[in-house]
C-alpha atoms as a PDB file:
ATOM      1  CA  UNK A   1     -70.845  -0.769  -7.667  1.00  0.00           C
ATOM      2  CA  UNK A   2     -67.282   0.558  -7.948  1.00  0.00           C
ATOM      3  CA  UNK A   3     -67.372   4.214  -6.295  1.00  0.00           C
ATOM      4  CA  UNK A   4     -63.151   4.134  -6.238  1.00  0.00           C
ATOM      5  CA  UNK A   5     -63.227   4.510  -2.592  1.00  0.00           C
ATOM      6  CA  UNK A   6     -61.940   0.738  -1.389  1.00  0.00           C
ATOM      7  CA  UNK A   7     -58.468   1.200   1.061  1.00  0.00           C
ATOM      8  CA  UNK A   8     -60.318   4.845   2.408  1.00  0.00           C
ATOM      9  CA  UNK A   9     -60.694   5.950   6.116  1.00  0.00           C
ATOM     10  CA  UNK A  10     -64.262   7.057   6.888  1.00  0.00           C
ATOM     11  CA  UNK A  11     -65.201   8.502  10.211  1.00  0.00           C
ATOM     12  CA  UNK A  12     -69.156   8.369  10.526  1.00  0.00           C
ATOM     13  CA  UNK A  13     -71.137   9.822  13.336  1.00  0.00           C
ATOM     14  CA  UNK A  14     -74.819   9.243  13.972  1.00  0.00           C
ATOM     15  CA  UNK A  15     -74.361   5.742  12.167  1.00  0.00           C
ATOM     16  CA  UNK A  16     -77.016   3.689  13.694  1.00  0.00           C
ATOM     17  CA  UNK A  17     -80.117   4.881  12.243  1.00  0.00           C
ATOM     18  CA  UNK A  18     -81.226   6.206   8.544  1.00  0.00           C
ATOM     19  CA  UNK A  19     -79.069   7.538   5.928  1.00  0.00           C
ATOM     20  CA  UNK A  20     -75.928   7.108   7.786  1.00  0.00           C
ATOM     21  CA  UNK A  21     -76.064   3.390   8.701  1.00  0.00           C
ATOM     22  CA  UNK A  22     -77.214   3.424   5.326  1.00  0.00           C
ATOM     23  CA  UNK A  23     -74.066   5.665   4.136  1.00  0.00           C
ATOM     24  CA  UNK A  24     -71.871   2.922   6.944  1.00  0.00           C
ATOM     25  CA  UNK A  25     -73.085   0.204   5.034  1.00  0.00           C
ATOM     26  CA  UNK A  26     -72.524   0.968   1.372  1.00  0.00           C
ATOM     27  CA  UNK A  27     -68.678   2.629   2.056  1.00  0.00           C
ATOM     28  CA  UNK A  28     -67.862  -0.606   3.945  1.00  0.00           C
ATOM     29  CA  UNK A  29     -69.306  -3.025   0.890  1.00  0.00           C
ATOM     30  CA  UNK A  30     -67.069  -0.564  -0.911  1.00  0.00           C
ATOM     31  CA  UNK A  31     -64.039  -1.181   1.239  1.00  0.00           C
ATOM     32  CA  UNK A  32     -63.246   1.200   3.239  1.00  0.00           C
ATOM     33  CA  UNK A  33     -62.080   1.279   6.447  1.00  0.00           C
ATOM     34  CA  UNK A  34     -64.936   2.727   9.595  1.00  0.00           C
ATOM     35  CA  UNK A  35     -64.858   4.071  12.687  1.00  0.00           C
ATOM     36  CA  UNK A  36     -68.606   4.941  13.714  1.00  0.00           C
ATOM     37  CA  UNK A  37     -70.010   6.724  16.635  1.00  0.00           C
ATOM     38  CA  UNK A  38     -73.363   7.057  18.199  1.00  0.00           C
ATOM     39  CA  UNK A  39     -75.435   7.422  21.061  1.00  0.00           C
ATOM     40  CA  UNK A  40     -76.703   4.288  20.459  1.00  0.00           C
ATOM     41  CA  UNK A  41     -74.294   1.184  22.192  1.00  0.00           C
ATOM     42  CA  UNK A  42     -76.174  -1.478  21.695  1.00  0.00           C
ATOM     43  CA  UNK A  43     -76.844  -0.786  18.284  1.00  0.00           C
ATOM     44  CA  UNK A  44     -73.284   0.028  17.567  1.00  0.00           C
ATOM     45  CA  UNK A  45     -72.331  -3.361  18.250  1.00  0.00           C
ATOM     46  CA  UNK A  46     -75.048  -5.012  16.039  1.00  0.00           C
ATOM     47  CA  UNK A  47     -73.615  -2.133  13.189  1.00  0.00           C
ATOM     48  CA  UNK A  48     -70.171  -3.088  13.885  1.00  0.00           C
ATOM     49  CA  UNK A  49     -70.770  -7.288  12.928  1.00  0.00           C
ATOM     50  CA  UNK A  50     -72.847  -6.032  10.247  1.00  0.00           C
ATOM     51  CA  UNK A  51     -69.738  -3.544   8.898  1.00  0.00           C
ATOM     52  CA  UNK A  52     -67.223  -5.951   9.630  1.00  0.00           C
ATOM     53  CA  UNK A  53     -68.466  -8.962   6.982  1.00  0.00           C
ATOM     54  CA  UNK A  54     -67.310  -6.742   4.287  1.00  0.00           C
ATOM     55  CA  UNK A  55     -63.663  -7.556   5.287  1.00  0.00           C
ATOM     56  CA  UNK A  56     -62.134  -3.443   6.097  1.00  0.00           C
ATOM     57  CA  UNK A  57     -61.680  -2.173   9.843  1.00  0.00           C
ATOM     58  CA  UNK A  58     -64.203  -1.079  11.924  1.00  0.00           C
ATOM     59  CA  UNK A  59     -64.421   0.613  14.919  1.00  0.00           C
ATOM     60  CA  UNK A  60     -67.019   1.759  16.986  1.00  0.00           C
ATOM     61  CA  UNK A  61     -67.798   3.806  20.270  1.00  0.00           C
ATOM     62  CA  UNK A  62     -70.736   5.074  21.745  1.00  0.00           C
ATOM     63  CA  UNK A  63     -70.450   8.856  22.454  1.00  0.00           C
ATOM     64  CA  UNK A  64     -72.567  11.301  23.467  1.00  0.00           C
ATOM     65  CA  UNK A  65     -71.840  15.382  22.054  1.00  0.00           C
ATOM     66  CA  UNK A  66     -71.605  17.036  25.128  1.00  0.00           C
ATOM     67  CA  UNK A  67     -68.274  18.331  24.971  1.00  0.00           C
ATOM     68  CA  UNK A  68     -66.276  19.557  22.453  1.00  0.00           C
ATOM     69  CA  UNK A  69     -62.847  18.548  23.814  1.00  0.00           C
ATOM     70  CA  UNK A  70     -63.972  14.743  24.033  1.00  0.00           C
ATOM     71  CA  UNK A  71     -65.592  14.858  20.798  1.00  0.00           C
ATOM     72  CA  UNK A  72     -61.717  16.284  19.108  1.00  0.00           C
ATOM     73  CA  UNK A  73     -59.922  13.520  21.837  1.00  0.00           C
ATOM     74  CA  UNK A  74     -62.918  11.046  19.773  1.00  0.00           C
ATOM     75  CA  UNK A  75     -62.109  12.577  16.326  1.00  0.00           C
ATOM     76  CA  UNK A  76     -58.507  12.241  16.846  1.00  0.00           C
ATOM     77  CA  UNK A  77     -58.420   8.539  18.545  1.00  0.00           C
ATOM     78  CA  UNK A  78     -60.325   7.448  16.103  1.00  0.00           C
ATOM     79  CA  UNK A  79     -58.197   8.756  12.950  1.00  0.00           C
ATOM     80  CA  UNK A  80     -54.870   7.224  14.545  1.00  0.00           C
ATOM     81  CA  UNK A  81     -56.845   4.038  14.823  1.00  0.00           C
ATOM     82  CA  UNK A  82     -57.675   3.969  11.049  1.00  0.00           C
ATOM     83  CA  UNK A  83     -54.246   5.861  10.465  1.00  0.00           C
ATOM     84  CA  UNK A  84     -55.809   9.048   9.374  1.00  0.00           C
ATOM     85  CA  UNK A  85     -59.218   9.958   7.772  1.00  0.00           C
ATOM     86  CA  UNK A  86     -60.199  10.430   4.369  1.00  0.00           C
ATOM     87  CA  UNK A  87     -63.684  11.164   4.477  1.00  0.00           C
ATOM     88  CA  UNK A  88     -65.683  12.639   7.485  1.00  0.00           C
ATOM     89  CA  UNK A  89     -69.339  12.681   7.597  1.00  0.00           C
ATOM     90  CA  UNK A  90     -71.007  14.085  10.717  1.00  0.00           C
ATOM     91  CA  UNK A  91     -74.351  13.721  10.494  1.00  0.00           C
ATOM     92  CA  UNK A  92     -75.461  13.576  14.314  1.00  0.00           C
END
């Protein structure tokens, strides 16, 4: 499938589990570039090798919503890693 979205920078959080390691999956096969973030370390790792076949960037920390500076210092670190963000999906 051919969504148009290949060379796009996707921030994901909650990607680990259900429709958003689902939604992780099917924008990297599509070619975009990732940065995930869950609670979930280990399985960030095991998400990361997974996104990272498809040939785009990915990047991945474990982070917990506790505060909201961190989570814009997150937000923020993670679009000047991908050099800015076109699609954000926060689904925590």
């Amino acid at each position: 499938m051919d969504l148009g979205l290949k060379g796009k920078k996707v921030i994901l959080g909650g990607a680990t589990r259900g429709i958003s390691k689902a939604a992780a999956n099917l924008l990297a096969a599509e070619g975009c570039d990732l940065a995930v973030f869950s609670r979930n370390g280990d399985a960030l790792e095991e998400l990361q090798a997974q996104l990272a076949v498809h040939g785009g960037k990915v990047f991945s920390q474990e982070f917990f919503l506790d505060d909201r500076d961190e989570y814009r210092a997150l937000l923020t670190g993670f679009a000047d890693k991908l050099g800015g963000c076109d699609i954000f999906i926060h689904s925590i």
